[in-house]
N, C-alpha and C. Protein backbone atom coordinates (compact mmCIF):
# COMPACT_ATOMS: atom_id res chain seq x y z
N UNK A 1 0.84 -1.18 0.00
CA UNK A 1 0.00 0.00 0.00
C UNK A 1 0.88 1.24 0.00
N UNK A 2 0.28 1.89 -0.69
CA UNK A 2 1.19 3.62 -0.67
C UNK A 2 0.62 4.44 0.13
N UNK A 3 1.55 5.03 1.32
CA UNK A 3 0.84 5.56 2.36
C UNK A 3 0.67 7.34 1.64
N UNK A 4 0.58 8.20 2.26
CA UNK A 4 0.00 9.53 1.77
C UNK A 4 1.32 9.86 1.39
N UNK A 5 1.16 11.57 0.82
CA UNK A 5 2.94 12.11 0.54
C UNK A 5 3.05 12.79 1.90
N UNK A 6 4.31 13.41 1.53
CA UNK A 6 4.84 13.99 2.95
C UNK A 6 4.15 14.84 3.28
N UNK A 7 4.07 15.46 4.31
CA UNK A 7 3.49 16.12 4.99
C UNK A 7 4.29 18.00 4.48
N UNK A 8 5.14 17.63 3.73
CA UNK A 8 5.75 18.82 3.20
C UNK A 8 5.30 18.87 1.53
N UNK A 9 4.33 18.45 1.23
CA UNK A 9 3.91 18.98 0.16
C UNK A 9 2.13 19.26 0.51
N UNK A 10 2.05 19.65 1.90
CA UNK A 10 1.16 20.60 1.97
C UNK A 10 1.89 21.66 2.50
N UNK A 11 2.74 22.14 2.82
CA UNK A 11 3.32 23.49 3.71
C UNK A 11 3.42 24.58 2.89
N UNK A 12 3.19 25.38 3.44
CA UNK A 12 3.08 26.67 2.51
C UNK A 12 4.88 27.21 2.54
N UNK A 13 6.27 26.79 3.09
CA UNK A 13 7.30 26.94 3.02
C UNK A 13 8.02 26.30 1.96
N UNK A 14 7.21 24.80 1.44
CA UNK A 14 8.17 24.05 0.74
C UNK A 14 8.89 25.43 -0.68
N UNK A 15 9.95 25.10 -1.37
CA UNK A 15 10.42 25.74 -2.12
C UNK A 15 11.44 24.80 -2.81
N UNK A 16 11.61 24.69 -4.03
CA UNK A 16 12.67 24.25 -5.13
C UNK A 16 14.03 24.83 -4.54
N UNK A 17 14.95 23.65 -4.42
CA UNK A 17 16.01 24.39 -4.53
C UNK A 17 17.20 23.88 -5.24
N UNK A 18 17.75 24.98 -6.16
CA UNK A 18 18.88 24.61 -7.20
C UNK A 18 20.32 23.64 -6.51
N UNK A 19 20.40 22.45 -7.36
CA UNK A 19 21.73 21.83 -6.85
C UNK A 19 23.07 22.71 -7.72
N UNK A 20 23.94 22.06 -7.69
CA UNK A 20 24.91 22.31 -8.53
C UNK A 20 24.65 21.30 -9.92
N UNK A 21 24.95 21.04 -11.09
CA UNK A 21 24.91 20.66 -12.36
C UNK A 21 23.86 20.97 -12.70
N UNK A 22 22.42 21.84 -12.11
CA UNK A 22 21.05 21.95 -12.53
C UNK A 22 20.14 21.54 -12.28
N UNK A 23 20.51 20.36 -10.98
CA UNK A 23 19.69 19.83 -10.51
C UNK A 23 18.54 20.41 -9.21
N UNK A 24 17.67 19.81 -8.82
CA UNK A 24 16.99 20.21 -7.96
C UNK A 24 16.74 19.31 -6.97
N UNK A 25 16.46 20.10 -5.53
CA UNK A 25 15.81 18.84 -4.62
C UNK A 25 14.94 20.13 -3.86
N UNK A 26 14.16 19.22 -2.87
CA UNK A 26 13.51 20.34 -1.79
C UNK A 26 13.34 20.65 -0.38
N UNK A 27 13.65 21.52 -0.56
CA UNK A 27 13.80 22.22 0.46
C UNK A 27 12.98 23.61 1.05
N UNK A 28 12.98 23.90 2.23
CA UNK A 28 12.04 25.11 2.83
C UNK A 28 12.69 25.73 3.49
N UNK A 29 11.70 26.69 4.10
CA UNK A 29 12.73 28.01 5.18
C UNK A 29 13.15 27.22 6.36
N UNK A 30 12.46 26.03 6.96
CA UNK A 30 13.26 25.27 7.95
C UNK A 30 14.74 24.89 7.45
N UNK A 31 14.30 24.12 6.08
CA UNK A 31 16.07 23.57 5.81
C UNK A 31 15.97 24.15 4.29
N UNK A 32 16.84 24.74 4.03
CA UNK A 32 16.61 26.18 2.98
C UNK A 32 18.13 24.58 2.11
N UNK A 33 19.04 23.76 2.77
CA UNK A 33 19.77 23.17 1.87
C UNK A 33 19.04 21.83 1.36
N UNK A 34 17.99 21.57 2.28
CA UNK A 34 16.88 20.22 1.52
C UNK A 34 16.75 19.87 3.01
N UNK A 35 15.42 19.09 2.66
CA UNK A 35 14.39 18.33 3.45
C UNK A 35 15.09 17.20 4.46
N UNK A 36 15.32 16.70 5.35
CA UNK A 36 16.04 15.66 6.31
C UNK A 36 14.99 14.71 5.48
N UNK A 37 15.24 13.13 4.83
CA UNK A 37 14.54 12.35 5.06
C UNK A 37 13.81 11.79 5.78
N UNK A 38 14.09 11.87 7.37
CA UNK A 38 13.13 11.71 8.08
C UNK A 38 12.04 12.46 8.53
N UNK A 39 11.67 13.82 7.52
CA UNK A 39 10.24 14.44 7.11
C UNK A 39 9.96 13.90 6.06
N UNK A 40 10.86 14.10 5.15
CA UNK A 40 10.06 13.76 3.70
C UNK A 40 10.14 12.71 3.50
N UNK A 41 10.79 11.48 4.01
CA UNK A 41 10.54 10.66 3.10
C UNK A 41 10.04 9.45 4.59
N UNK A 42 10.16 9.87 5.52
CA UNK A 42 10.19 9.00 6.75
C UNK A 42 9.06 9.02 7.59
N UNK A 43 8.11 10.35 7.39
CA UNK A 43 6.73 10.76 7.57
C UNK A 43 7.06 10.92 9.39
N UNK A 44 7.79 12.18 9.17
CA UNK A 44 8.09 12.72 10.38
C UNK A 44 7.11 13.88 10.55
N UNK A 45 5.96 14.28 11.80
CA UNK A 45 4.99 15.05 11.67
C UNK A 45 6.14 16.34 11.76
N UNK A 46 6.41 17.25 11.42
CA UNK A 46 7.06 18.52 11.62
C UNK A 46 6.19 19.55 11.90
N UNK A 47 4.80 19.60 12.42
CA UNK A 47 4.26 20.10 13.57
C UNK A 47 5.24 20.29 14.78
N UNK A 48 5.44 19.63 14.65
CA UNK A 48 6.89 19.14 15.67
C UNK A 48 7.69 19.27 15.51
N UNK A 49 8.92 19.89 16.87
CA UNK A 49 10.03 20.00 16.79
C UNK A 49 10.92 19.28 16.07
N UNK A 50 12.05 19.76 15.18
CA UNK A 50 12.75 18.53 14.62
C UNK A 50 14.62 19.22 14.55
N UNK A 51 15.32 18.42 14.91
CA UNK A 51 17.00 19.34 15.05
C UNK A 51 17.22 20.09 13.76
N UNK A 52 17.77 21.31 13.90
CA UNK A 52 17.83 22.16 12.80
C UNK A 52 17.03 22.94 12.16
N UNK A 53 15.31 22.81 12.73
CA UNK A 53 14.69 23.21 11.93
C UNK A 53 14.57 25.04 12.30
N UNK A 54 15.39 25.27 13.05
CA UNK A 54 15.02 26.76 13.95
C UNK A 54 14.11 27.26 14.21
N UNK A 55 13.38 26.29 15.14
CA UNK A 55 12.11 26.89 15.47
C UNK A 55 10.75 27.17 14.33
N UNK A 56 11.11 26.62 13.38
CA UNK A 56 10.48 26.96 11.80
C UNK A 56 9.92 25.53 11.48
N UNK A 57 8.53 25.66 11.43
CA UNK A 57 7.56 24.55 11.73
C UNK A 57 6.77 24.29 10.56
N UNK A 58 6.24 22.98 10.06
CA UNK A 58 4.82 23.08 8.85
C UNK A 58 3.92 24.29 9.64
N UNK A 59 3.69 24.55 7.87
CA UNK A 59 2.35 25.83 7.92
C UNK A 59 1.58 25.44 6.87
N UNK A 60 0.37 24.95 7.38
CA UNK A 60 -0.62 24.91 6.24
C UNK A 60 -0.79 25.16 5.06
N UNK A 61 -0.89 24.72 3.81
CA UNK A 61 -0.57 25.95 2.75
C UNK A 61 -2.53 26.16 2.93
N UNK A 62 -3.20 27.49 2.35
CA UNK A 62 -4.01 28.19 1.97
C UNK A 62 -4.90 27.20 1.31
N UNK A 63 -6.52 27.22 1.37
CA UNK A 63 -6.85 26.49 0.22
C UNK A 63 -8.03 25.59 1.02
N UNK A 64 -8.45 24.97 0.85
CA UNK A 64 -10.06 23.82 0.89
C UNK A 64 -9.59 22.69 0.86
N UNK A 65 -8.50 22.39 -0.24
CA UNK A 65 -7.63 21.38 -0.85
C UNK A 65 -6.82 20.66 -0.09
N UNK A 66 -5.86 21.85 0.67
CA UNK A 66 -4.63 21.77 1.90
C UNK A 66 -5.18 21.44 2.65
N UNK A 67 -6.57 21.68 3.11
CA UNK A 67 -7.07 21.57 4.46
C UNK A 67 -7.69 19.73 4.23
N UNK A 68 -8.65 19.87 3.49
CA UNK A 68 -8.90 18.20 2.93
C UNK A 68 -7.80 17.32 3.05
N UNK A 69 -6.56 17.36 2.23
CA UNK A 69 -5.57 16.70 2.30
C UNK A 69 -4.61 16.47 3.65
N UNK A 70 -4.12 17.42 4.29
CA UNK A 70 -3.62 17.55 5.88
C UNK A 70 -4.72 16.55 6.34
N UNK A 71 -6.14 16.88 6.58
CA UNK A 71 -7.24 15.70 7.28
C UNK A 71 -6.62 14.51 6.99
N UNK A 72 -6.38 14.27 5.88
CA UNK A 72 -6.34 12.69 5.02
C UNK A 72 -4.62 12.49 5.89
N UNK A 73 -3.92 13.17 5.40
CA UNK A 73 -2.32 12.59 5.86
C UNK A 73 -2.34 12.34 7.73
N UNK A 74 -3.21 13.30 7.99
CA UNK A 74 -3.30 13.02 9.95
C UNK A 74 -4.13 11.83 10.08
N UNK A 75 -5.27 11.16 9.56
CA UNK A 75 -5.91 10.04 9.82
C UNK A 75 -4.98 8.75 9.27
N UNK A 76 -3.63 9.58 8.06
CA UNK A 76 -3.65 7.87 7.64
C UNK A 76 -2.21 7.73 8.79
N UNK A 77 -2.02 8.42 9.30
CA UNK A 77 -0.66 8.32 10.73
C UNK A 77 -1.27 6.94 11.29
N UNK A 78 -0.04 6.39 11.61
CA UNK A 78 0.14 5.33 12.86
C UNK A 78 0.77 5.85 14.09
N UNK A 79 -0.16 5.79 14.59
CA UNK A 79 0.56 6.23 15.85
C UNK A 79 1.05 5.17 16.62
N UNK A 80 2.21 5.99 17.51
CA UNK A 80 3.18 4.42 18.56
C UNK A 80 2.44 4.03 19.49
N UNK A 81 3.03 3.03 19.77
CA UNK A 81 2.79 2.62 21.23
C UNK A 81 2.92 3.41 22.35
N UNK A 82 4.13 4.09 22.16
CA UNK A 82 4.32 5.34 23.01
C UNK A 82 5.13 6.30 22.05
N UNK A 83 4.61 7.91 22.63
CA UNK A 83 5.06 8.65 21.62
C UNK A 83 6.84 8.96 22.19
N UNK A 84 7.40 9.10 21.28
CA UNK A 84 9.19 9.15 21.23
C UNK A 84 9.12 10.73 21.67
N UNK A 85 10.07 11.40 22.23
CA UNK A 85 11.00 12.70 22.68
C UNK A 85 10.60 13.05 20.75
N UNK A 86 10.53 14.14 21.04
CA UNK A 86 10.69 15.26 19.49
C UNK A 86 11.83 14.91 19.30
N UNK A 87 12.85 15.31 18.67
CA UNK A 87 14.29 15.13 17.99
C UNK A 87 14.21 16.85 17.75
N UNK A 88 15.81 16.90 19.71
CA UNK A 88 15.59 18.45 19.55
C UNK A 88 17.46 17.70 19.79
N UNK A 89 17.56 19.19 19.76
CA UNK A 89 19.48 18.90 20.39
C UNK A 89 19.19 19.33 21.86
């Protein structure tokens, strides 16, 4: 089963950002050099504190759409057995 996308392609921060040879990856005003895999690709809620992010958190993006979709990515969460410490320094 394919679980939802990240939770960073609803944020109103995500942004393109240029590699070197032309390439691209993504990144936001939390991590302006690219995304930690364990948001984007590890389905880390970043509501939540996460190391590095400076205090710079998901923000909703705008929309009926964002709001529908955020619903859908928070119901399809598994939650733990017990919830883990945020990942602060």
């Amino acid at each position: 089963m394919i679980g939802p996308p990240p939770l960073c392609t609803l944020c109103e921060r995500l942004r393109a950002v240029p590699l070197s040879g032309g390439d691209l990856t993504v990144g936001c005003e939390a991590f302006p050099e690219g995304i930690p895999d364990a948001i984007f690709l590890g389905g880390f809620d970043h509501r939540r504190p996460f190391e590095g992010d400076h205090g710079i958190r998901f923000l909703a993006a705008d929309g009926p759409e964002a709001e529908t979709a955020l619903s859908a990515w928070v119901a399809a969460q598994v939650e733990p057995e017990t919830e883990p410490d945020p990942v602060v320094p």
